[in-house]
Protein backbone atom coordinates (compact mmCIF):
# COMPACT_ATOMS: atom_id res chain seq x y z
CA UNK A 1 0.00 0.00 0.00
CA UNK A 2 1.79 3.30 -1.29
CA UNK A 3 1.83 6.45 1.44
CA UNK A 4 -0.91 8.13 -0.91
CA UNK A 5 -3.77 5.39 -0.17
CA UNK A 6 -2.70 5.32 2.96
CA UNK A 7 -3.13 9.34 3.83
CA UNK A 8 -6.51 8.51 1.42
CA UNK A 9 -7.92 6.00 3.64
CA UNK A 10 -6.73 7.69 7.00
CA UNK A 11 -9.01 10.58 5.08
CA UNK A 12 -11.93 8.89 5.50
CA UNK A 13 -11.53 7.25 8.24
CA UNK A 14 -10.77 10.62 10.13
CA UNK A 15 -14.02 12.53 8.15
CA UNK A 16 -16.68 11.16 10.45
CA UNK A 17 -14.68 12.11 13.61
CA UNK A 18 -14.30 15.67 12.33
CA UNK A 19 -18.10 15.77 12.00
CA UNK A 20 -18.26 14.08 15.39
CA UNK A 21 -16.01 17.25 16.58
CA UNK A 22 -17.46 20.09 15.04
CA UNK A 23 -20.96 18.95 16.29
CA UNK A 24 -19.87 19.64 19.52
CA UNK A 25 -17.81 22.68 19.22
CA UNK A 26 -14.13 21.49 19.46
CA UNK A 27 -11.98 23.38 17.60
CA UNK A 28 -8.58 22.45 15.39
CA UNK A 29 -6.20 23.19 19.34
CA UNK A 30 -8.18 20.55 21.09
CA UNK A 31 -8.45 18.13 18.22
CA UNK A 32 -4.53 18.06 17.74
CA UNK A 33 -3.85 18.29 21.02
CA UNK A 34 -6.35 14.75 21.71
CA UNK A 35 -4.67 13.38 18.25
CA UNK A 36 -1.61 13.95 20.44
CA UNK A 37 -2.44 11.99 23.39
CA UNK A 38 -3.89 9.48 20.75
CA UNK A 39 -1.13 8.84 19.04
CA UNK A 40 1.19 8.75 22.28
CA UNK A 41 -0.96 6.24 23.55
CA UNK A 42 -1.11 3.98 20.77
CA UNK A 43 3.14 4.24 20.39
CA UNK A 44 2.86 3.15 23.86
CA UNK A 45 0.83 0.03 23.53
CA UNK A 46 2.39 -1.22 20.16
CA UNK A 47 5.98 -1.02 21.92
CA UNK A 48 4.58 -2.64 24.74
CA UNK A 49 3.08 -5.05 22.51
CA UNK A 50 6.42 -6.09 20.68
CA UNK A 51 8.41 -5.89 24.28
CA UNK A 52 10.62 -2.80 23.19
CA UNK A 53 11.44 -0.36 25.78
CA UNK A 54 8.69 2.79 25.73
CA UNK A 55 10.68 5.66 26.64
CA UNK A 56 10.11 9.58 25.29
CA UNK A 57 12.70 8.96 22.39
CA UNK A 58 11.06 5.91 20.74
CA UNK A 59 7.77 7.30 21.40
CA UNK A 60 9.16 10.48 19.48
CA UNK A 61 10.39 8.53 16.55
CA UNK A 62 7.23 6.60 16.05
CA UNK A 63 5.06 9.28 15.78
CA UNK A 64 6.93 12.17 14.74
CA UNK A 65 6.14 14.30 17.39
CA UNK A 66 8.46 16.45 19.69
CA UNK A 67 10.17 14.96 22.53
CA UNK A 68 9.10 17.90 24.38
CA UNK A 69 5.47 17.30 23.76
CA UNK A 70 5.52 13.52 24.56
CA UNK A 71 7.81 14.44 27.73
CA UNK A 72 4.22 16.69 28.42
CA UNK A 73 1.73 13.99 27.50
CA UNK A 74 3.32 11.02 28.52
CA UNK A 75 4.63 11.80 32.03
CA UNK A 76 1.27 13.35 32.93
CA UNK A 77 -1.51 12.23 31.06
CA UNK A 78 -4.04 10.23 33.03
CA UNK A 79 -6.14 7.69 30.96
CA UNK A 80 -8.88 5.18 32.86
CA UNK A 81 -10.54 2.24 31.05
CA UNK A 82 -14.28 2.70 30.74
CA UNK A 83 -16.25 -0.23 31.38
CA UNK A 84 -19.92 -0.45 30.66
CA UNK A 85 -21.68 0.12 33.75
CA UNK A 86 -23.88 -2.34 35.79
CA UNK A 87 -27.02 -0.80 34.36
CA UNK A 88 -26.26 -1.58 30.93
CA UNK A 89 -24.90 -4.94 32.06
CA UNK A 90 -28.02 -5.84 33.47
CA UNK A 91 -29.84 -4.61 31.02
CA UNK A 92 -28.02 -6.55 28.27
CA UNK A 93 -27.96 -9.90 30.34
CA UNK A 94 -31.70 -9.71 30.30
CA UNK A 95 -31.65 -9.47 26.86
CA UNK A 96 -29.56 -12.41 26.20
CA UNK A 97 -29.73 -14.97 29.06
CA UNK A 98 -32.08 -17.57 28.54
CA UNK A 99 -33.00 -17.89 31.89
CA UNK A 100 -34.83 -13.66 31.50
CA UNK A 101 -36.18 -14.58 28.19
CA UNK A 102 -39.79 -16.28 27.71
CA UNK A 103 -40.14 -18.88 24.94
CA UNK A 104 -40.27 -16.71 22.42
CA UNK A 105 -37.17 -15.10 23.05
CA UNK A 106 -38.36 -11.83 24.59
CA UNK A 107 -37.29 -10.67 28.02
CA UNK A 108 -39.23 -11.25 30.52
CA UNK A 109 -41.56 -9.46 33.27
CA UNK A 110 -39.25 -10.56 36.57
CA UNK A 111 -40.57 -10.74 39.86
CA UNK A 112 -39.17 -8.57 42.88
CA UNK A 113 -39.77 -8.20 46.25
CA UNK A 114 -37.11 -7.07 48.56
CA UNK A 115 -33.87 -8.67 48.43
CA UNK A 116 -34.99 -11.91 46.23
CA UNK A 117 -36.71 -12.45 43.41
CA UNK A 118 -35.70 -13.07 39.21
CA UNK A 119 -34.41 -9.98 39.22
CA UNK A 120 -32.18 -10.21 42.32
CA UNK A 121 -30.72 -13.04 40.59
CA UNK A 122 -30.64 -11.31 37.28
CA UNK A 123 -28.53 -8.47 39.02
CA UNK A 124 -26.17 -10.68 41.14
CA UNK A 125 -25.27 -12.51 38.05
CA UNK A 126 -23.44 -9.66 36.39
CA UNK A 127 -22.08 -8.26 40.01
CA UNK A 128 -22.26 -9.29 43.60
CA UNK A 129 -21.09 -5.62 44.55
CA UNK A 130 -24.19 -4.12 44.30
CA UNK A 131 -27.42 -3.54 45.48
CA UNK A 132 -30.64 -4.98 43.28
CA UNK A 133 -32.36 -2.30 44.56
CA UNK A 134 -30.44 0.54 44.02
CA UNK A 135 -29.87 -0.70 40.36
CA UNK A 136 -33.29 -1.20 39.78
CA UNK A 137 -34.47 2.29 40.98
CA UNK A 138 -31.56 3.61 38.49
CA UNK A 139 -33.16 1.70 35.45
CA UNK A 140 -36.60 2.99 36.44
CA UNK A 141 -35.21 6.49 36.76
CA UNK A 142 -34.07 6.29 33.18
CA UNK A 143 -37.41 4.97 31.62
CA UNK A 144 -36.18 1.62 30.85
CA UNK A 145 -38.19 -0.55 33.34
CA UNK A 146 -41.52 -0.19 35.10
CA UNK A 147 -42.78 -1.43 37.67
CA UNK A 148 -46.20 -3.83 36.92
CA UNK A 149 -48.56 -5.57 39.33
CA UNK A 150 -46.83 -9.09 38.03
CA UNK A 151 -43.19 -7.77 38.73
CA UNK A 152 -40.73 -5.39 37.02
CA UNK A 153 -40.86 -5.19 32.69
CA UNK A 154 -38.31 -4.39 30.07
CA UNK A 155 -39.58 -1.00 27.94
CA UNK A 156 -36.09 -0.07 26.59
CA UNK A 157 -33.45 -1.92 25.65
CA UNK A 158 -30.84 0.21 25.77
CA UNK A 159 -29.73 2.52 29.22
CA UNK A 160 -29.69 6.18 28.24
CA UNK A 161 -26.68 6.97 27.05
CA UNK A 162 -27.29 10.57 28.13
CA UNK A 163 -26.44 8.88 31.21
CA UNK A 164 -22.92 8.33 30.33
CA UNK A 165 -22.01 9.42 26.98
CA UNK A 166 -18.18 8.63 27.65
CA UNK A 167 -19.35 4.84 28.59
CA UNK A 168 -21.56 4.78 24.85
CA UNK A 169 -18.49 6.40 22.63
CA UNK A 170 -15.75 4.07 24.12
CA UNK A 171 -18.02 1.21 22.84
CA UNK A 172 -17.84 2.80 19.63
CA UNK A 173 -14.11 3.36 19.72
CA UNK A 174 -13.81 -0.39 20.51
CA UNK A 175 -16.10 -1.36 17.41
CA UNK A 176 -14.39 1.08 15.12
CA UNK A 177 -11.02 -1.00 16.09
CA UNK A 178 -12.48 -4.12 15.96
CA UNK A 179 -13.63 -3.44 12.65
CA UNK A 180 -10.74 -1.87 11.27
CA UNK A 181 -8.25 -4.63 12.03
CA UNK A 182 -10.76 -6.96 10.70
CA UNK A 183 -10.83 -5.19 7.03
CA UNK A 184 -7.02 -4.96 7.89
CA UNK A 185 -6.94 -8.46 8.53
CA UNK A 186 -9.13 -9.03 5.17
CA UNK A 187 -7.38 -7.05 2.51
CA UNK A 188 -3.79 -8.67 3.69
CA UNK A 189 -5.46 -11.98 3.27
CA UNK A 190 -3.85 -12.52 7.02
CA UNK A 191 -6.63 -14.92 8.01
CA UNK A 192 -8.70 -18.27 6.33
CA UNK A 193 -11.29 -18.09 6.46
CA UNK A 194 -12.04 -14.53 5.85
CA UNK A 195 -13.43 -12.22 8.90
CA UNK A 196 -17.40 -11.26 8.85
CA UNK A 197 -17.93 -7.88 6.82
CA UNK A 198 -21.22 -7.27 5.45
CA UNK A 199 -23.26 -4.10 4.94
CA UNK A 200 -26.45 -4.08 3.39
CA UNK A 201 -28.00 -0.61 2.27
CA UNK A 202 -31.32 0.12 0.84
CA UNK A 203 -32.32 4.28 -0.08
CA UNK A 204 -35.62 4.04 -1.23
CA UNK A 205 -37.71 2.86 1.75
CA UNK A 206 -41.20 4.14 2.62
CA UNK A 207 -41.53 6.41 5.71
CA UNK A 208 -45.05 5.22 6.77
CA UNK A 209 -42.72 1.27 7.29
CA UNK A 210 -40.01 2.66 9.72
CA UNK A 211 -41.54 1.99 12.65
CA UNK A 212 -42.04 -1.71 11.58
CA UNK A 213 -38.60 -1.87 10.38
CA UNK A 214 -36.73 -0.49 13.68
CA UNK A 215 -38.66 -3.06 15.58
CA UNK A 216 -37.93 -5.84 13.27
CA UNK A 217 -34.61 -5.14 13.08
CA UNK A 218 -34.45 -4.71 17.03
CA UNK A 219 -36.06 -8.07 17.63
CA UNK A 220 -34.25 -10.17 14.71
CA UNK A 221 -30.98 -8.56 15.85
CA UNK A 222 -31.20 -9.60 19.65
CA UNK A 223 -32.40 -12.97 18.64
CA UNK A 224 -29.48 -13.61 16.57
CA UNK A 225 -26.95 -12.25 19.48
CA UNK A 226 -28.56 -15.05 21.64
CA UNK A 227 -27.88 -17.38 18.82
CA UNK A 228 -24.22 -16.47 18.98
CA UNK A 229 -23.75 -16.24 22.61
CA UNK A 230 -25.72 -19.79 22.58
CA UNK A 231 -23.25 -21.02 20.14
CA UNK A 232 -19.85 -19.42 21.61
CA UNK A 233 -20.52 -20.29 25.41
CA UNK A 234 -19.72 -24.04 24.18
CA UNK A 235 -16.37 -23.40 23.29
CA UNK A 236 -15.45 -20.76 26.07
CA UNK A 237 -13.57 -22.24 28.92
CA UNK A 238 -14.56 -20.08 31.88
CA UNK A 239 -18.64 -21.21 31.29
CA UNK A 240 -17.66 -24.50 29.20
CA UNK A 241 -14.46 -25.77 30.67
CA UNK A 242 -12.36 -28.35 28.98
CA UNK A 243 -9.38 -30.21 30.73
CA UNK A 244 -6.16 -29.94 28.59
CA UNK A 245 -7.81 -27.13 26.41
CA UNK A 246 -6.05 -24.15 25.97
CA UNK A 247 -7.68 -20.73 26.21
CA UNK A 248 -7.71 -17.25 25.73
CA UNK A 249 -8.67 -16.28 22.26
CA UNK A 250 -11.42 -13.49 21.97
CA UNK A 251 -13.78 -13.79 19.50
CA UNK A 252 -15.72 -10.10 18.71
CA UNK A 253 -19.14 -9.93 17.16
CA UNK A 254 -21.45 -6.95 16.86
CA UNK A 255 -24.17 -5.22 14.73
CA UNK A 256 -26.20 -2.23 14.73
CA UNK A 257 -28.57 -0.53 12.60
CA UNK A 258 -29.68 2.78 11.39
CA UNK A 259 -32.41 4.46 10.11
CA UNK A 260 -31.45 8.15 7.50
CA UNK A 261 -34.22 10.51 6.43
CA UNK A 262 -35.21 10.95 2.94
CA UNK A 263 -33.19 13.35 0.89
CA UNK A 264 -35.86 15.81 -0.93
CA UNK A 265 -35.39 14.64 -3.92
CA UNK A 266 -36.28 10.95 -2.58
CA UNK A 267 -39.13 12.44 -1.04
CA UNK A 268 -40.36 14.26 -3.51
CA UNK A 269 -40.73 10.82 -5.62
């Protein structure tokens, strides 16, 4: 791949964060200066990663910025891993596990009372470290469970991500990755068979069926995660274990879907 594709691709791959940016106000000082810290973190890891000493110099040299500046970044930048919180945890797990789900594959209304009940046990099975209760109220708070004379329901799927905004980006960030090195992995031919990379895109689709459509793609998309986490658990050793089976490979699957407005002159059709 010559340097000119390559400064083409980055391109594109950088256009959607610089709408992402200018949405919210951030100007060409704070962009480079987080490309900075970006780029000083990722040096970091790949030296890491190929057990070569990090220090300011090599850090300098592999991403052509000024010892002085990585001194700056490096010695005193502060970076913490953002894991999805227990909210969306639980939420997700009651999405997925079979033991939340009726026949049908839709979660289920879960009793409550006190400190037992399905959703107790829902709870405690993504973390003992918490209080059912208190994560309950939380979801109710945020409009994503009610409260029903036959227990506690399931009305959104998703916890608000006006919630935590930083904990719904970084999952992006992780999918962007995920899906770059698996292109990556696809154009060098570096694995057989090749990784999953589908699209499928349709611009002609009649505004009175979107409601249908978000809700059929809502439902057929959860069902099919279950199908995957049904099929993967068997060859996982922490939930499947295997004497004299070696572990430790991560497999990473995920979907999404989206819905555009018409353009006028699709509308106008």
């Amino acid at each position: 791949m010559t340097a000119e594709t390559t400064i083409s691709i980055a391109y594109r791959l950088l256009l959607p964060v610089a709408r992402f940016c200018l949405k919210r106000g951030l100007v060409v000082q704070e962009i480079t200066e987080t490309l900075k810290q970006a780029l000083v973190d990722a040096a970091v890891e790949d030296l890491e990663k190929d057990e070569r000493k990090v220090s300011v110099s090599s850090i300098s040299t592999r991403t052509g910025i000024r010892r002085r500046e990585v001194t700056r970044i490096w010695r005193h930048q502060e970076t913490k891993e953002v894991t999805p919180s227990v909210p969306s945890r639980v939420l997700s797990r009651w999405c997925e596990d079979e033991r939340f789900l009726t026949k049908s594959g839709r979660p289920r209304v879960l009793s409550f009372e006190a400190d037992r009940g399905e959703f107790v046990d829902l709870a405690q099975s993504v973390s003992k470290d918490i209080y059912p209760k208190v994560v309950l109220q939380t979801l109710i708070n945020a409009g994503a469970v009610v409260e029903t004379p036959y227990g506690v329901k399931l009305v959104k799927r998703v916890y608000s991500s006006s919630e935590n905004p930083l904990e719904a980006y970084t999952m992006v960030s992780r999918d962007v990755e995920n899906l770059m090195e698996t292109v990556e992995e696809n154009v060098s031919e570096a694995v057989d068979p090749v990784n999953l990379h589908n699209t499928l895109y349709f611009t002609n689709i009649r505004e009175e069926d979107v409601p249908t459509i978000r809700n059929w793609l809502l439902d057929s998309g959860s069902a099919f995660h279950r199908k995957v986490l049904s099929y993967l658990s068997r060859f996982d050793q922490d939930l499947n274990f295997k004497k004299g089976k070696l572990g430790g490979v991560r497999v990473y699957f995920t979907s999404f879907s989206r819905v555009l407005p018409p353009t006028a002159s699709k509308r106008d059709r």
